[in-house]
N, C-alpha and C. Protein backbone atom coordinates (compact mmCIF):
# COMPACT_ATOMS: atom_id res chain seq x y z
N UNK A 1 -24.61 25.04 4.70
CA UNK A 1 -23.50 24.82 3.78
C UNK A 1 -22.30 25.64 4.22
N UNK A 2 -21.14 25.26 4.21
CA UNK A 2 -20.14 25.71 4.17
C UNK A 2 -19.12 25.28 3.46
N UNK A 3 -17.82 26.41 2.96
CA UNK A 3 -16.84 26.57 2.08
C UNK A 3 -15.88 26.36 2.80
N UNK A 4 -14.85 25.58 2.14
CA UNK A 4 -13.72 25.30 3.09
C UNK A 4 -12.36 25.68 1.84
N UNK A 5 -11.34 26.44 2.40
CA UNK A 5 -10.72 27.02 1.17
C UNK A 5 -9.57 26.20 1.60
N UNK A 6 -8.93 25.02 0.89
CA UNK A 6 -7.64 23.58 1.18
C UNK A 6 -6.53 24.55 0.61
N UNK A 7 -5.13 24.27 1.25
CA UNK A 7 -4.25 24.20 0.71
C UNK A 7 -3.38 23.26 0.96
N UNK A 8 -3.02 22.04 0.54
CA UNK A 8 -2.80 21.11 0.43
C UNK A 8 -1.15 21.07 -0.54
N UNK A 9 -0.29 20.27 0.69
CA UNK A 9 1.13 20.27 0.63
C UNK A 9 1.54 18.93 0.63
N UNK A 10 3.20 18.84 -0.52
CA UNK A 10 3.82 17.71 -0.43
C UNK A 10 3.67 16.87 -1.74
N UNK A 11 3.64 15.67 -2.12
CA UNK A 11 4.14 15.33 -3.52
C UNK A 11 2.54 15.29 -3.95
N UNK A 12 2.51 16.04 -4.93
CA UNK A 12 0.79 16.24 -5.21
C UNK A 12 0.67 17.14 -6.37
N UNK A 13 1.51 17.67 -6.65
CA UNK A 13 1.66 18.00 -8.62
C UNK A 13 2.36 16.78 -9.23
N UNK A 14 1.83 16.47 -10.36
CA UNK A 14 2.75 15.67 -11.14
C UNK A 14 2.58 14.38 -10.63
N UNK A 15 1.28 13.74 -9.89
CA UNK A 15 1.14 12.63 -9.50
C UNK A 15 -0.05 12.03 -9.86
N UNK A 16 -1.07 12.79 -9.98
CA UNK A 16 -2.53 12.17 -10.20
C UNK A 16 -3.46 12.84 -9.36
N UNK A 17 -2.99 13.71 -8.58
CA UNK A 17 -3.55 14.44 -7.46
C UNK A 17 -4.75 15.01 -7.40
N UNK A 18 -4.90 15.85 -8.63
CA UNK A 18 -6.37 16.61 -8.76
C UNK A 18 -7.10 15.54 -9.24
N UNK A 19 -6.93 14.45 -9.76
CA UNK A 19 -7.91 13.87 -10.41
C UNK A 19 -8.13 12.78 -9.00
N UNK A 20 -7.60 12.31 -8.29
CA UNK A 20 -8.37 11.28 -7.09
C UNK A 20 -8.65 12.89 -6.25
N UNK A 21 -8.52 13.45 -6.13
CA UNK A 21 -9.58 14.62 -5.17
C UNK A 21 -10.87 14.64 -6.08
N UNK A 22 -10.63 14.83 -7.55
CA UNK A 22 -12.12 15.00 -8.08
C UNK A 22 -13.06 13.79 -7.93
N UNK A 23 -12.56 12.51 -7.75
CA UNK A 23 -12.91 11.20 -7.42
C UNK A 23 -13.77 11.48 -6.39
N UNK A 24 -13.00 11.92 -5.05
CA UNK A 24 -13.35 11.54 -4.13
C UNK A 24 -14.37 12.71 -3.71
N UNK A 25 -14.16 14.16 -4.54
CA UNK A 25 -15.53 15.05 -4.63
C UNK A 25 -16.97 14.78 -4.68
N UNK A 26 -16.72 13.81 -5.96
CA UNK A 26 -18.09 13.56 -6.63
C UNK A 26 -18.61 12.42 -5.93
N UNK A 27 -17.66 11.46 -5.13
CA UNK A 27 -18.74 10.51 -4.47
C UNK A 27 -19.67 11.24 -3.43
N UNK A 28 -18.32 12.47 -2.77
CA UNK A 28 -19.47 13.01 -1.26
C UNK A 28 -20.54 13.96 -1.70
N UNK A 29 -20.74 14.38 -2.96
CA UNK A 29 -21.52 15.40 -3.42
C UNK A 29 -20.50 17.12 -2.94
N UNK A 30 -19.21 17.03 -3.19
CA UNK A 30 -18.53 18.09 -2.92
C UNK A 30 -18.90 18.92 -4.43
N UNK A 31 -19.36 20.08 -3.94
CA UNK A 31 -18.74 21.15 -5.18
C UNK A 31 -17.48 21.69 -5.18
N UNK A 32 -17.16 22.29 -6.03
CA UNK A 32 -16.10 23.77 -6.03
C UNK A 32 -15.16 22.95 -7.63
N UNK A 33 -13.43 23.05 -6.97
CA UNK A 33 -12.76 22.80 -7.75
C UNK A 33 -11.26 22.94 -7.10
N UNK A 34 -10.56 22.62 -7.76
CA UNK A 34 -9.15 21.86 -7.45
C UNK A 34 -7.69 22.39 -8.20
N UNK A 35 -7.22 22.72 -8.16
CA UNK A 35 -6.07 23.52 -9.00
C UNK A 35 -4.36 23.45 -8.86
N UNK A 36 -3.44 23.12 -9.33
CA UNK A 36 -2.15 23.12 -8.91
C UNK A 36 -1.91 25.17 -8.61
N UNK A 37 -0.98 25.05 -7.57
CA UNK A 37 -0.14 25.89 -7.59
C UNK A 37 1.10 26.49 -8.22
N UNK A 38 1.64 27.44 -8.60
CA UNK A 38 2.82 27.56 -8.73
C UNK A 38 3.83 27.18 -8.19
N UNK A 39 3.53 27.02 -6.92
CA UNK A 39 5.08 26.63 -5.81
C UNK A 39 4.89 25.42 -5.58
N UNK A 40 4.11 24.48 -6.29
CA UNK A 40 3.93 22.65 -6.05
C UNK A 40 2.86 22.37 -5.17
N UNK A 41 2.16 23.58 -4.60
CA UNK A 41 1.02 22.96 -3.68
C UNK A 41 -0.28 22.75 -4.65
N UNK A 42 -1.25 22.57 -4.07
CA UNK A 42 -2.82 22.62 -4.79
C UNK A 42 -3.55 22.63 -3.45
N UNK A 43 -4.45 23.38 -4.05
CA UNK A 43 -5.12 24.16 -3.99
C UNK A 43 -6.73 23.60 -4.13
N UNK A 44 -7.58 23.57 -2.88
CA UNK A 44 -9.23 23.57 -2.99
C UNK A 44 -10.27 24.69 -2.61
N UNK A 45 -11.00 24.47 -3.41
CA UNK A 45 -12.46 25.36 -3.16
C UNK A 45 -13.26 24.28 -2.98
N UNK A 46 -14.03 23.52 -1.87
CA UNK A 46 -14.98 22.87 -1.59
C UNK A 46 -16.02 23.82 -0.79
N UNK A 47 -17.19 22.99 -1.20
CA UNK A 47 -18.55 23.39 -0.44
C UNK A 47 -19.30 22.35 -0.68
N UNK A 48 -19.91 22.20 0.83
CA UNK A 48 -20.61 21.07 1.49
C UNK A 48 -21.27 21.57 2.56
N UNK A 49 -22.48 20.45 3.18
CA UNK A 49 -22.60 20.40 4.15
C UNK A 49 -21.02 20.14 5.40
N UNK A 50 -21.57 20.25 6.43
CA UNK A 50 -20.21 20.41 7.22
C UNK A 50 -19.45 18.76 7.35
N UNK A 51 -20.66 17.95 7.95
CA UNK A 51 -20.02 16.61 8.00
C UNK A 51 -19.53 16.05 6.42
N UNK A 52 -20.29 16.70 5.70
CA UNK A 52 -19.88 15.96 4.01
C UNK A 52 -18.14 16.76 3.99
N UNK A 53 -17.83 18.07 4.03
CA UNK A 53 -16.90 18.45 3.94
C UNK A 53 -15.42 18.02 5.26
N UNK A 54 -15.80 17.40 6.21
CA UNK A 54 -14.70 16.87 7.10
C UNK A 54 -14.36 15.44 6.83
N UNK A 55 -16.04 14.50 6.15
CA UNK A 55 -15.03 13.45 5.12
C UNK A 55 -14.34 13.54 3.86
N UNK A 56 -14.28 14.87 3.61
CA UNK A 56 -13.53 15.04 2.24
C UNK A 56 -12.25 15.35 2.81
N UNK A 57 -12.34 16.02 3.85
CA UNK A 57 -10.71 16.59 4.15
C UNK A 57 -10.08 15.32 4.56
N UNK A 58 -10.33 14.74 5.30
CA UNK A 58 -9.66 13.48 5.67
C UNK A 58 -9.65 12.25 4.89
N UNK A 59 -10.29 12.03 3.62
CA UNK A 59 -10.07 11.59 2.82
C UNK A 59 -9.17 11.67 1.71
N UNK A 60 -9.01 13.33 1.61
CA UNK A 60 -8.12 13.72 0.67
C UNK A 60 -6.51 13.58 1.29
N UNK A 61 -6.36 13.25 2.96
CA UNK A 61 -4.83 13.05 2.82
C UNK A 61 -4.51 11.88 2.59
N UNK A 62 -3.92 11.55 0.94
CA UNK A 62 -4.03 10.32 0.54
C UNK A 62 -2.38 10.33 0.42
N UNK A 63 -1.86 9.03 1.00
CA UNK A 63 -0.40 8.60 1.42
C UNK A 63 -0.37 7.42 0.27
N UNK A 64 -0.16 6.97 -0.65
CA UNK A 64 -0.24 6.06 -1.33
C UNK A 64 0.34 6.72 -2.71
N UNK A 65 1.35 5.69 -2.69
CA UNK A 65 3.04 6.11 -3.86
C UNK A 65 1.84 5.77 -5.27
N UNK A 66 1.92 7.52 -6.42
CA UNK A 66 3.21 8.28 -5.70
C UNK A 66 2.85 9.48 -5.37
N UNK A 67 0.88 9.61 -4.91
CA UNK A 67 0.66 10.94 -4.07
C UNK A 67 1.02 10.62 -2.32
N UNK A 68 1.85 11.70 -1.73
CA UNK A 68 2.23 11.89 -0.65
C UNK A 68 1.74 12.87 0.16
N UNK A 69 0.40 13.25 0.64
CA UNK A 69 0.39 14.51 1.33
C UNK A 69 0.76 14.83 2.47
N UNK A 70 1.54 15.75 2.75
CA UNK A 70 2.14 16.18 4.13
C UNK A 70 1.36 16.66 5.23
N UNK A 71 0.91 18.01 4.45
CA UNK A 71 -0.04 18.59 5.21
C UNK A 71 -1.57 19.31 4.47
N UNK A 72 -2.37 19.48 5.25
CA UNK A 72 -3.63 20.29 4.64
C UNK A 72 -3.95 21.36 5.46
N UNK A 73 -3.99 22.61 4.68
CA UNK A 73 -4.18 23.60 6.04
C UNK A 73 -6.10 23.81 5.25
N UNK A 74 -6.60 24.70 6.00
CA UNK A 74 -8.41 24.32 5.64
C UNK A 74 -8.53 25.84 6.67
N UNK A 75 -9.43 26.87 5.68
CA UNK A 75 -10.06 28.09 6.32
C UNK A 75 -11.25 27.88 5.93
N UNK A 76 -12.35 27.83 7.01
CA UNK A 76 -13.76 27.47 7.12
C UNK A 76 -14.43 28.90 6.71
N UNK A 77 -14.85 28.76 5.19
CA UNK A 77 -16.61 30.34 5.24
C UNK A 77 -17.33 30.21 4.64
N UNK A 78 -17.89 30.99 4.74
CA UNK A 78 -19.63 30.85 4.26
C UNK A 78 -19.65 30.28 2.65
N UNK A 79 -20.53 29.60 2.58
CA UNK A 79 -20.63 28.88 0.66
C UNK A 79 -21.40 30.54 0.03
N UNK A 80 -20.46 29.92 -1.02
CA UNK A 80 -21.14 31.18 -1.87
C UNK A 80 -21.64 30.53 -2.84
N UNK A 81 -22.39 29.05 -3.20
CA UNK A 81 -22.85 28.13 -4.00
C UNK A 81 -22.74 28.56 -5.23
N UNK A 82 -21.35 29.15 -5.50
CA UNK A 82 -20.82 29.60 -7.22
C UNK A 82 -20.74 28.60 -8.06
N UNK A 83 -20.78 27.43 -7.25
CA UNK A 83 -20.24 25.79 -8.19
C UNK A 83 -21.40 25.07 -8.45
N UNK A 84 -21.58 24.62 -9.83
CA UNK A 84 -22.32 23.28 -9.55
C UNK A 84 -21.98 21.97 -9.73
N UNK A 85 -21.14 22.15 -10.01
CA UNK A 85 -20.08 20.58 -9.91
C UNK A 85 -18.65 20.73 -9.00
N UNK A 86 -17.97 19.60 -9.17
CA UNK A 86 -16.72 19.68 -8.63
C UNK A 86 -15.69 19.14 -10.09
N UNK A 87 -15.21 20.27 -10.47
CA UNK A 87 -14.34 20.29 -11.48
C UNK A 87 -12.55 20.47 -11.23
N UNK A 88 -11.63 20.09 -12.37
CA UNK A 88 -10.29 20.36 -12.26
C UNK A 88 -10.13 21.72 -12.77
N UNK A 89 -9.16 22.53 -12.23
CA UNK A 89 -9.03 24.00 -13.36
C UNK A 89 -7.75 23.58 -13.70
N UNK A 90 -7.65 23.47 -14.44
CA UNK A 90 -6.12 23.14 -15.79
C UNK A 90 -5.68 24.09 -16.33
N UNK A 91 -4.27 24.22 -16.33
CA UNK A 91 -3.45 24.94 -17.10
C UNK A 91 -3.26 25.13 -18.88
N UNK A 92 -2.54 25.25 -18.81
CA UNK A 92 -2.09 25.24 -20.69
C UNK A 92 -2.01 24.11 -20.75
N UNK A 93 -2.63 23.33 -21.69
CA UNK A 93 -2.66 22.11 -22.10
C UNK A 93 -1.42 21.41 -22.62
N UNK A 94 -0.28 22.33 -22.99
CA UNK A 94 0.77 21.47 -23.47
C UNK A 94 1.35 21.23 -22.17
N UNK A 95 1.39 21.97 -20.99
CA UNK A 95 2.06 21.37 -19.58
C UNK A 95 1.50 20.62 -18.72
N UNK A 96 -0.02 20.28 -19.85
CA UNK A 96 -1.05 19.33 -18.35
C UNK A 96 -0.69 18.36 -18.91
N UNK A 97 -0.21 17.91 -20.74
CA UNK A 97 -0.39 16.83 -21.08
C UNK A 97 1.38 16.14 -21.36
N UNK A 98 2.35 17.22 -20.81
CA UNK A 98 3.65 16.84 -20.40
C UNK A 98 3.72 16.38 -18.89
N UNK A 99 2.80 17.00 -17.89
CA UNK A 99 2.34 16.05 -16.90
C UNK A 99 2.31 14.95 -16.76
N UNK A 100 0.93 14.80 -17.52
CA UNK A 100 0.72 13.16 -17.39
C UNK A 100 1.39 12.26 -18.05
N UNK A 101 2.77 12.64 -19.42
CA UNK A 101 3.85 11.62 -19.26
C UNK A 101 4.88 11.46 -18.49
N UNK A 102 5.02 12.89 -17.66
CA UNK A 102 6.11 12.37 -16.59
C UNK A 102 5.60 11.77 -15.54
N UNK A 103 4.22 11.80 -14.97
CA UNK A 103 3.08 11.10 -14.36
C UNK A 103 3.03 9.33 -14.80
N UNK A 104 2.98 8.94 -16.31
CA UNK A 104 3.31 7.63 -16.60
C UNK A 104 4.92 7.68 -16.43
N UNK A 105 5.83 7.89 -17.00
CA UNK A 105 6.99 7.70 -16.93
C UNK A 105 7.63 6.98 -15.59
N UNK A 106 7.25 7.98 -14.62
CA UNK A 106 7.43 7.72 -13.31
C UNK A 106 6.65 6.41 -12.95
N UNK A 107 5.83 6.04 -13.08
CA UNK A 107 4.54 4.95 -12.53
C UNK A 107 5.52 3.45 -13.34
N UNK A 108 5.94 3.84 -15.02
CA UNK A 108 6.37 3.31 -15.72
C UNK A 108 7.73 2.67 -15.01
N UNK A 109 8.62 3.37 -14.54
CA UNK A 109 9.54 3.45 -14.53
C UNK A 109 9.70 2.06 -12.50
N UNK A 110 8.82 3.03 -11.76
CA UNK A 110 8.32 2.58 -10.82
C UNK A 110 8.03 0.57 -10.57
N UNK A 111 7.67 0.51 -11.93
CA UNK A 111 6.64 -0.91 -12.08
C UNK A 111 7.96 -1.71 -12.22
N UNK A 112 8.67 -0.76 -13.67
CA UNK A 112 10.08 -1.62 -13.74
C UNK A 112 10.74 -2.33 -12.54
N UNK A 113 11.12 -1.35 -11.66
CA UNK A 113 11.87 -1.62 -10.52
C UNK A 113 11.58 -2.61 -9.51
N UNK A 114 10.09 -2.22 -9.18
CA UNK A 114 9.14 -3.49 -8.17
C UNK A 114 9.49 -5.06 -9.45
N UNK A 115 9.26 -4.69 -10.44
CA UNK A 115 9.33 -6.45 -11.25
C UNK A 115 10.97 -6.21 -10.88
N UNK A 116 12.26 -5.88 -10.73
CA UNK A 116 13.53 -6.19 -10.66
C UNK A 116 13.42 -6.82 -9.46
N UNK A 117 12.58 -5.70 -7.99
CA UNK A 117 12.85 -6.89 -6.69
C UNK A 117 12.38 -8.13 -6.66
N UNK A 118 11.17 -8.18 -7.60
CA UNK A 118 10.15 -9.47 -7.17
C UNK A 118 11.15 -10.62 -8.17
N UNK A 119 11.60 -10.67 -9.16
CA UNK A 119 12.41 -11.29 -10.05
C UNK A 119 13.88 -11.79 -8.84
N UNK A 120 14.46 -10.74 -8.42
CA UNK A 120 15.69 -11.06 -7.42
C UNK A 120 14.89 -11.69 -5.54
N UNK A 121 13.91 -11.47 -5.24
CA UNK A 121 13.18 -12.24 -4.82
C UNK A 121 12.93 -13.79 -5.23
N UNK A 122 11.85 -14.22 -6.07
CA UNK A 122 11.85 -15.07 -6.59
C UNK A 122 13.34 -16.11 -6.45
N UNK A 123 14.47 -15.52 -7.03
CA UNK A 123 15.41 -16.22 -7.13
C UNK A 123 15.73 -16.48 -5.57
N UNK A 124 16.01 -15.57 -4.83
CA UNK A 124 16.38 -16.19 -3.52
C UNK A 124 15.87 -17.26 -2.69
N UNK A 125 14.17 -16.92 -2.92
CA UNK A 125 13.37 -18.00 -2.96
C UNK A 125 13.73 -19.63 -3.59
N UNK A 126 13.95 -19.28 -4.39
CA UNK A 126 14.04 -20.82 -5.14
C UNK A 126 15.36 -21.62 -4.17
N UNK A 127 16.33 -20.56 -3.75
CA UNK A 127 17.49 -21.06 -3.37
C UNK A 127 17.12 -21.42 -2.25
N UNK A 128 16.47 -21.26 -0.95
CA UNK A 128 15.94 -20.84 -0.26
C UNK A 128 15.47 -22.80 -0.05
N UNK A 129 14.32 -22.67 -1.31
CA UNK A 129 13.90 -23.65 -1.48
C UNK A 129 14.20 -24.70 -1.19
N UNK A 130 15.19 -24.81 -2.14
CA UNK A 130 16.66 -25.97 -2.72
C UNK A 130 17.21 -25.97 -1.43
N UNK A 131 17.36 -25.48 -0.67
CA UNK A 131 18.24 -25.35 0.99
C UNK A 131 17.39 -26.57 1.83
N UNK A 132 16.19 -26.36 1.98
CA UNK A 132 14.88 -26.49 2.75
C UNK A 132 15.00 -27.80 2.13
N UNK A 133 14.74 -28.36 1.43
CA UNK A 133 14.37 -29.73 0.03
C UNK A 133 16.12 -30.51 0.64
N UNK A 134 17.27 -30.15 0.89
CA UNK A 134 18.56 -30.69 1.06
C UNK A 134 18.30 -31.08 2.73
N UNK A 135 18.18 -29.99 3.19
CA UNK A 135 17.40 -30.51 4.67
C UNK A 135 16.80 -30.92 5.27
N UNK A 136 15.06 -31.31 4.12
CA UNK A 136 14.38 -32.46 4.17
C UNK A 136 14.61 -33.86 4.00
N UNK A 137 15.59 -34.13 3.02
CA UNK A 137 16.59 -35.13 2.77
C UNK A 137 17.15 -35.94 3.55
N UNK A 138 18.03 -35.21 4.29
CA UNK A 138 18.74 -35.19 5.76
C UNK A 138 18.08 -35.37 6.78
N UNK A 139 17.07 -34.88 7.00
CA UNK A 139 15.95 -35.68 7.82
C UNK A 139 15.55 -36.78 7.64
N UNK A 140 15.18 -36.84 7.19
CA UNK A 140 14.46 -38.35 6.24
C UNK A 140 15.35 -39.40 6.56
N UNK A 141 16.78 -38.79 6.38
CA UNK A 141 17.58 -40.64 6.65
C UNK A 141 17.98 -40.42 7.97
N UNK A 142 18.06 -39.38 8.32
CA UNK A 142 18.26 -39.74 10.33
C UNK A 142 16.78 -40.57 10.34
N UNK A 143 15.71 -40.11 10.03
CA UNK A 143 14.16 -40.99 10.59
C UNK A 143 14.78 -42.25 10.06
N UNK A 144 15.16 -42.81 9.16
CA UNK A 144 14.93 -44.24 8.45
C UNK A 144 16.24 -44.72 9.66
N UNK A 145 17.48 -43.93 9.80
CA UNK A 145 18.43 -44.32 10.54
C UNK A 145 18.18 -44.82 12.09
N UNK A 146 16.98 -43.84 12.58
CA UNK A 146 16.37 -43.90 14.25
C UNK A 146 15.50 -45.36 13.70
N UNK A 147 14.53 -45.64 12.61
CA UNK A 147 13.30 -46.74 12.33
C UNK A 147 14.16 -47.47 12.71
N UNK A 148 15.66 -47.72 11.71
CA UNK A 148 16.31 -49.19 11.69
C UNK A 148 17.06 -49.27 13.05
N UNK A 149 17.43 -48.48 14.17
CA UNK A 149 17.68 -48.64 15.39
C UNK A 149 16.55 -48.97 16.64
N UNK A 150 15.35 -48.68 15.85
CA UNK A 150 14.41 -48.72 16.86
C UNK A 150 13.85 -50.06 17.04
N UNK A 151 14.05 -50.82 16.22
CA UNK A 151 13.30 -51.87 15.45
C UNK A 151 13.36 -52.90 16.83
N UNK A 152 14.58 -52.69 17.71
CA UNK A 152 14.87 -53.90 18.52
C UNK A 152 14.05 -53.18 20.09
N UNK A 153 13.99 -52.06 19.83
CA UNK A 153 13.29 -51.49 21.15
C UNK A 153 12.25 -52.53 22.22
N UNK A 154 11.14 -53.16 21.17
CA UNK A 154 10.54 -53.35 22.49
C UNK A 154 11.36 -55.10 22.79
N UNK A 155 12.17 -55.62 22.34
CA UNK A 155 12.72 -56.62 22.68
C UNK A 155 13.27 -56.04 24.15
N UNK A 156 14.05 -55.10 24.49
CA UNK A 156 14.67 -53.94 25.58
C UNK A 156 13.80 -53.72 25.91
N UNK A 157 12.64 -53.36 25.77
CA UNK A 157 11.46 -52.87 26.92
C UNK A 157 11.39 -54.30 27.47
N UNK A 158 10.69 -55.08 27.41
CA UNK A 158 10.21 -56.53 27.73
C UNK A 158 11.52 -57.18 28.48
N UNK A 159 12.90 -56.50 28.24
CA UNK A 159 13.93 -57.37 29.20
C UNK A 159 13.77 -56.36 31.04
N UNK A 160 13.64 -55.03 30.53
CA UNK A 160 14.02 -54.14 31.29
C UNK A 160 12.68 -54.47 32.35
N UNK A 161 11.56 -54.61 31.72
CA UNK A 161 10.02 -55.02 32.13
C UNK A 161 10.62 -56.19 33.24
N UNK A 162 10.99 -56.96 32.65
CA UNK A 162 11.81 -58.67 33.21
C UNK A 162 12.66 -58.07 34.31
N UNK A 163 13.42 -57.09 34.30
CA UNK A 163 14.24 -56.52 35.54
C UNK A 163 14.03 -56.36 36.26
N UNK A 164 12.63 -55.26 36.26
CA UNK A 164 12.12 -54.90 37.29
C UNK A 164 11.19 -55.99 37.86
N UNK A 165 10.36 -56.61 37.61
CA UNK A 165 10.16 -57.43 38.03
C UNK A 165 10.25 -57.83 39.21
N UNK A 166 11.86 -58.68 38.96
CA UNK A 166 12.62 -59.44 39.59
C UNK A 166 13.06 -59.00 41.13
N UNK A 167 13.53 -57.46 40.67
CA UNK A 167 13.81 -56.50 42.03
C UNK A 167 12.96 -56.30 42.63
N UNK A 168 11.84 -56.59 41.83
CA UNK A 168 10.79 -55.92 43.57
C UNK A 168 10.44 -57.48 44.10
């Protein structure tokens, strides 16, 4: 067993952060626990076997809006098997649970914006459409325009057929 002490940098307070690390603890059988910093980082205590603890580290740099991790720095020592689970350590509860509305707010706010592009999308689309549908149109009567010119073609093959013929 070994302890691996994370400090883990970049948008990761105020996002959901400790709670997909505790996610992804409890699938590998990680102990320890997980904690924000004062200066915006967080902070791990894991203990694992070694391969269980190098898929946690590389699992935990999770890039997906709106956790961003930059970097993970990781000091490898001995387990001191103090843990028996993998838990969050939380602050004062009135700033964990002003968190998680600026945590929705943001997500909230986020969703708004993606439905504004997909809405101004949509519309370009349709126009887009309507362009494509005017130009199918326009095709259509050049084809009917080439059918009703073509119509006399093989009368012209069968003379031209008759031409050659003659010349050889």
């Amino acid at each position: 067993m070994q302890r691996a002490n994370i400090i883990v940098k970049g948008e990761v307070q105020r996002v959901g952060y400790r709670d997909a690390v505790e996610n992804i603890a409890r699938k590998l059988n990680i102990k320890g626990c997980v904690e924000n910093l004062i200066h915006y980082d967080v902070k791990i205590l894991a203990e694992a076997e070694e391969e269980s603890l190098k898929r946690f580290i590389e699992t935990i740099k999770i890039k997906k809006y709106p956790i961003d991790v930059e970097s993970v720095e990781v000091n490898y020592k001995e387990a001191t098997n103090e843990f028996e689970y993998f838990k969050i350590n939380r602050g004062d509860p009135q700033e964990e649970l002003a968190e998680r509305f600026d945590v929705s707010g943001n997500l909230l706010y986020r969703t708004v914006e993606l439905g504004e592009k997909s809405v101004a999308l949509g519309e370009k689309s349709v126009s887009l459409g309507e362009k494509m549908l005017g130009k199918q149109d326009i095709t259509i009567d050049i084809l009917r325009d080439i059918k009703q010119d073509t119509k006399y073609i093989p009368d012209v093959l069968t003379k031209i057929n008759d031409l050659k013929e003659r010349s050889t």
